[in-house]
Protein backbone atom coordinates (compact mmCIF):
# COMPACT_ATOMS: atom_id res chain seq x y z
CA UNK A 1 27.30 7.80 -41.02
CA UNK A 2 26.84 4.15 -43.20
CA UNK A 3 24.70 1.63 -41.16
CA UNK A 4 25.55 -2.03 -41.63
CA UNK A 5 22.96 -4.90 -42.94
CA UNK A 6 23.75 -8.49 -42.43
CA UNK A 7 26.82 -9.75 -43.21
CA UNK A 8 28.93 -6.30 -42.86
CA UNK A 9 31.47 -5.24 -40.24
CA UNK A 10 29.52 -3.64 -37.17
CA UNK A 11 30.16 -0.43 -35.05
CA UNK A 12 32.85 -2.49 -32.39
CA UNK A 13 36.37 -2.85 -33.20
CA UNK A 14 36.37 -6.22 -32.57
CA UNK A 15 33.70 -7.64 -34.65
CA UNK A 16 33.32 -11.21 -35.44
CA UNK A 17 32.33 -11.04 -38.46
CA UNK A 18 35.85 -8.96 -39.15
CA UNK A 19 37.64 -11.92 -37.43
CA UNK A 20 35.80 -14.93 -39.79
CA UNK A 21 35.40 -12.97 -43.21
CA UNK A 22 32.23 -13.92 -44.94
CA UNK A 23 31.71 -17.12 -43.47
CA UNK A 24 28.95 -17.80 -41.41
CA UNK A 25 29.26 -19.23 -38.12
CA UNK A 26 28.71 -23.03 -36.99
CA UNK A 27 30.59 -26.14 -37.67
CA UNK A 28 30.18 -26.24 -41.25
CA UNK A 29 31.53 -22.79 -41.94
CA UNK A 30 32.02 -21.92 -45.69
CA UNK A 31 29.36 -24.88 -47.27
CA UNK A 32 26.42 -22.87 -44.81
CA UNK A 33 24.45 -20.89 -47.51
CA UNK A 34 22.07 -19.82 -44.38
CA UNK A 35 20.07 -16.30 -44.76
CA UNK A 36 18.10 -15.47 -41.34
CA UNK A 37 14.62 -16.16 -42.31
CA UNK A 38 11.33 -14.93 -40.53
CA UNK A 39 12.30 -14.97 -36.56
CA UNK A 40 15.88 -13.89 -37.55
CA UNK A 41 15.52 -11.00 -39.56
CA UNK A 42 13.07 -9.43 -37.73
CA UNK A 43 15.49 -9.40 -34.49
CA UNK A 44 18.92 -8.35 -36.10
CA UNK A 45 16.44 -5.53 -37.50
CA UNK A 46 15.53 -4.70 -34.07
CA UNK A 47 18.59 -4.67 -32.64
CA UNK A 48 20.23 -2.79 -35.78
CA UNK A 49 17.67 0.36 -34.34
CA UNK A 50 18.47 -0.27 -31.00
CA UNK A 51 22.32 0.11 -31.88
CA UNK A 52 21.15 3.09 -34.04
CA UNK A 53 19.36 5.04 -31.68
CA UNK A 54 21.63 3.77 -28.90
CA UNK A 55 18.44 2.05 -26.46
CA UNK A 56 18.55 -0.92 -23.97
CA UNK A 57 15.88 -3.23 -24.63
CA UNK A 58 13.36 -1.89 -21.99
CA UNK A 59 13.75 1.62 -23.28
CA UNK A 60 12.95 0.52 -26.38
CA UNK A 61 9.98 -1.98 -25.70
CA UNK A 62 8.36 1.47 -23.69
CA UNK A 63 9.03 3.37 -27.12
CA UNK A 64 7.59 0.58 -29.50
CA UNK A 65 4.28 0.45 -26.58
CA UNK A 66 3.31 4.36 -26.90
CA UNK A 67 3.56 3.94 -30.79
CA UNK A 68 1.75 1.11 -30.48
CA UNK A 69 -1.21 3.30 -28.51
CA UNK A 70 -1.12 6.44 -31.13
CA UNK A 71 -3.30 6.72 -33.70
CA UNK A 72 -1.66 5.80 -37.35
CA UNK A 73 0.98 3.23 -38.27
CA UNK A 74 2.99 1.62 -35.60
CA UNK A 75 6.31 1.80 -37.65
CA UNK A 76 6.24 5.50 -38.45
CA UNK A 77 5.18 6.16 -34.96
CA UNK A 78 8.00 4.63 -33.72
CA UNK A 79 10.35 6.13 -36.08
CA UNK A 80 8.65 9.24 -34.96
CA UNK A 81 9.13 9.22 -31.38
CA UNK A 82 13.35 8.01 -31.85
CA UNK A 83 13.83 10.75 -33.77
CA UNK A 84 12.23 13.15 -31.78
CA UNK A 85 14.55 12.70 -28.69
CA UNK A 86 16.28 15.12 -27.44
CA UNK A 87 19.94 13.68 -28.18
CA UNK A 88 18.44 12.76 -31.46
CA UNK A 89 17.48 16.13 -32.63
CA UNK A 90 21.27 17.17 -31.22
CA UNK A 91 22.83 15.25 -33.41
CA UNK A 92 20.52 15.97 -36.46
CA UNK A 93 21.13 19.73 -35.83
CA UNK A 94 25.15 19.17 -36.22
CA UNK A 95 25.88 20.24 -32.70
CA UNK A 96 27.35 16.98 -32.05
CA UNK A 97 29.23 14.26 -34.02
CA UNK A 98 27.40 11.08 -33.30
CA UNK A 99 24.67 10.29 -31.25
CA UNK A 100 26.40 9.22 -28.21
CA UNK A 101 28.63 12.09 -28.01
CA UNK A 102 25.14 14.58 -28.28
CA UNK A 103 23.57 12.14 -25.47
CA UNK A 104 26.61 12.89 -23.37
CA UNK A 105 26.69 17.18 -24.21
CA UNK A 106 22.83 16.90 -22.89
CA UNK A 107 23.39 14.73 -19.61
CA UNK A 108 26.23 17.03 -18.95
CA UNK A 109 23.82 20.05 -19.11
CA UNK A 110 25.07 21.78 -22.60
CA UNK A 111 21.88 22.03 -23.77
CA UNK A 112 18.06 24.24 -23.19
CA UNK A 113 14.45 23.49 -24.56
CA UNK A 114 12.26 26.49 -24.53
CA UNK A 115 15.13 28.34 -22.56
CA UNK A 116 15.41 26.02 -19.64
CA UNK A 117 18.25 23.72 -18.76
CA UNK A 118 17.42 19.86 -19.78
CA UNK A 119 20.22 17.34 -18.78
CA UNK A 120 17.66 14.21 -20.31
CA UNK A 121 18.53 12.65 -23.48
CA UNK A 122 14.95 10.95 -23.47
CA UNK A 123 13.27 13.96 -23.47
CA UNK A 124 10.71 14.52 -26.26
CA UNK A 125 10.64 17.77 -28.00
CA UNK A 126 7.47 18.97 -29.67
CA UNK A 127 6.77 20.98 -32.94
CA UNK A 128 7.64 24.69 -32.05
CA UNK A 129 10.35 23.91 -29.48
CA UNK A 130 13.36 25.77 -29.12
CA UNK A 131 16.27 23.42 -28.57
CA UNK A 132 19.69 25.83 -28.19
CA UNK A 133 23.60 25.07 -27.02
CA UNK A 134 23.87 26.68 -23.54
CA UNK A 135 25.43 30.51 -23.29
CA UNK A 136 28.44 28.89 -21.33
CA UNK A 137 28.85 25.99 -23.68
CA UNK A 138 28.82 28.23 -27.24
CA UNK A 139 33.02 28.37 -26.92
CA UNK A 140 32.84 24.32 -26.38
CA UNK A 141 35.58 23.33 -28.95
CA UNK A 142 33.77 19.79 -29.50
CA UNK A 143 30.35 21.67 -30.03
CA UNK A 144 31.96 23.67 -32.31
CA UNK A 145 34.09 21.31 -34.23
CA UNK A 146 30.71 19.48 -35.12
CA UNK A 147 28.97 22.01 -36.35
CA UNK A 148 31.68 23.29 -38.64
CA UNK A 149 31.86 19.86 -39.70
CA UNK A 150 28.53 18.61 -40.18
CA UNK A 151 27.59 20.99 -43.18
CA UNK A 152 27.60 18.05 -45.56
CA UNK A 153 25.63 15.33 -43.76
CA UNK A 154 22.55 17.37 -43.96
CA UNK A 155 19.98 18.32 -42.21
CA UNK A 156 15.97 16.86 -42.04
CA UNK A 157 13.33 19.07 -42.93
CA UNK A 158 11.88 19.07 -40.07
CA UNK A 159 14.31 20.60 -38.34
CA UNK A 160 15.85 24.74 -39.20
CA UNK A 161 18.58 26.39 -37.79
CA UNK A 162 16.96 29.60 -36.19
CA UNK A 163 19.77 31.24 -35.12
CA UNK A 164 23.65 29.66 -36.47
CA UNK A 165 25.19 32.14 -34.21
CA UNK A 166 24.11 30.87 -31.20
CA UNK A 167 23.49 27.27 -32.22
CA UNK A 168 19.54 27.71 -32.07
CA UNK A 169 17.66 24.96 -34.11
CA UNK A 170 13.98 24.86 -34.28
CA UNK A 171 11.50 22.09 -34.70
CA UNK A 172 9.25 23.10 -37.09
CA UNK A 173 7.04 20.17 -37.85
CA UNK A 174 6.46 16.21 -36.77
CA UNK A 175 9.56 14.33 -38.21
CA UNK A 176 8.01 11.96 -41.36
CA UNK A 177 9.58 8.39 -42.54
CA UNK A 178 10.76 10.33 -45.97
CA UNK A 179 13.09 12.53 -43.69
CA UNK A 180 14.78 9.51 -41.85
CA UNK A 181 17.70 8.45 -43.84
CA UNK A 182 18.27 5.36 -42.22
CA UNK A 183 17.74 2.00 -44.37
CA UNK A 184 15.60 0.58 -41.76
CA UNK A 185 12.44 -1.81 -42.48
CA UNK A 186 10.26 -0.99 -39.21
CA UNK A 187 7.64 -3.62 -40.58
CA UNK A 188 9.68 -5.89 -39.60
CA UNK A 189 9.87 -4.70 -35.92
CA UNK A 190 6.32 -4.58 -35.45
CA UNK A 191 6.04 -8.37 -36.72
CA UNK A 192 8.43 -9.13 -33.79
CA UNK A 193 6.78 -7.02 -31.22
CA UNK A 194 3.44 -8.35 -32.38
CA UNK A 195 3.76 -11.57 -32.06
């Protein structure tokens, strides 16, 4: 999946930036020659994660806080703890198509940690966890269809595939920035969230 920088067509079908072509917006239209500067750039970067990782603000203030408290760089940290949610890790496994549709196979209870039932898409798996596609869900024709499907978007390092015939992925280290494919500046978040 391509994400959008400024100035391309976002994920809605009825973007406004679709509707005015590459004009800006404001009363002087085509003769702006504005680039968001400082303030600017550091929000739409925010909100492009957000959007990403599919987070209302609190959510994501809470996430940006605890990488704020860990020991290391606040950026990766961050980065660390998105990708480590459980809906996350669904999606980077290939059991589901996009991120929403893996949020809504865990809150509808398609998916175990460690052999128990978790219906959170929050949840935070650790190195060594055991994150599987429920015995009654394996026939799922939408959990299925992914996985067939998602053999060429690839698949981080830090996750494996323990078992493909009963959609068992294992997390077998702490996810780093190299393995996050995303073209996102976190920098630029913690300037905002710093200031």
């Amino acid at each position: 999946m391509k994400l959008f920088l400024k100035g391309e067509k976002c994920y809605k079908p009825s973007c406004p930036i679709e509707k005015r072509g590459t004009n800006p917006p404001g009363q002087h239209g085509p003769n702006a020659k504005r680039k968001p500067m400082g303030y600017g750039q550091q929000l739409r970067e925010k909100q492009r994660v957000k959007r990403i990782y599919n987070l209302l603000e609190t959510q994501f203030r809470n996430y940006f806080e605890k990488a704020a408290q860990q020991k290391g760089v606040t950026g990766e940290n961050l980065l660390s703890l998105l990708e480590r949610r459980l809906d996350n890790v669904i999606f980077r496994l290939g059991f589901a198509m996009s991120r929403r549709q893996a949020r809504q196979f865990v809150r509808h209870g398609h998916v175990e940690v460690n052999g128990k039932k978790v219906d959170i898409p929050s949840f935070q798996v650790r190195v060594g966890d055991e994150v599987a596609v429920r015995g009654k869900s394996l026939n799922n024709v939408h959990i299925q269809g992914a996985y067939q499907t998602s053999g060429g978007r690839g698949r981080p390092s830090w996750l494996e595939i323990a078992n493909p015939d009963k959609l068992v992925g294992k997390i077998v280290s702490q996810p780093r920035r190299e393995d996050i494919d995303q073209n996102i500046n976190e920098q630029l978040i913690v300037e905002l969230y710093s200031k």
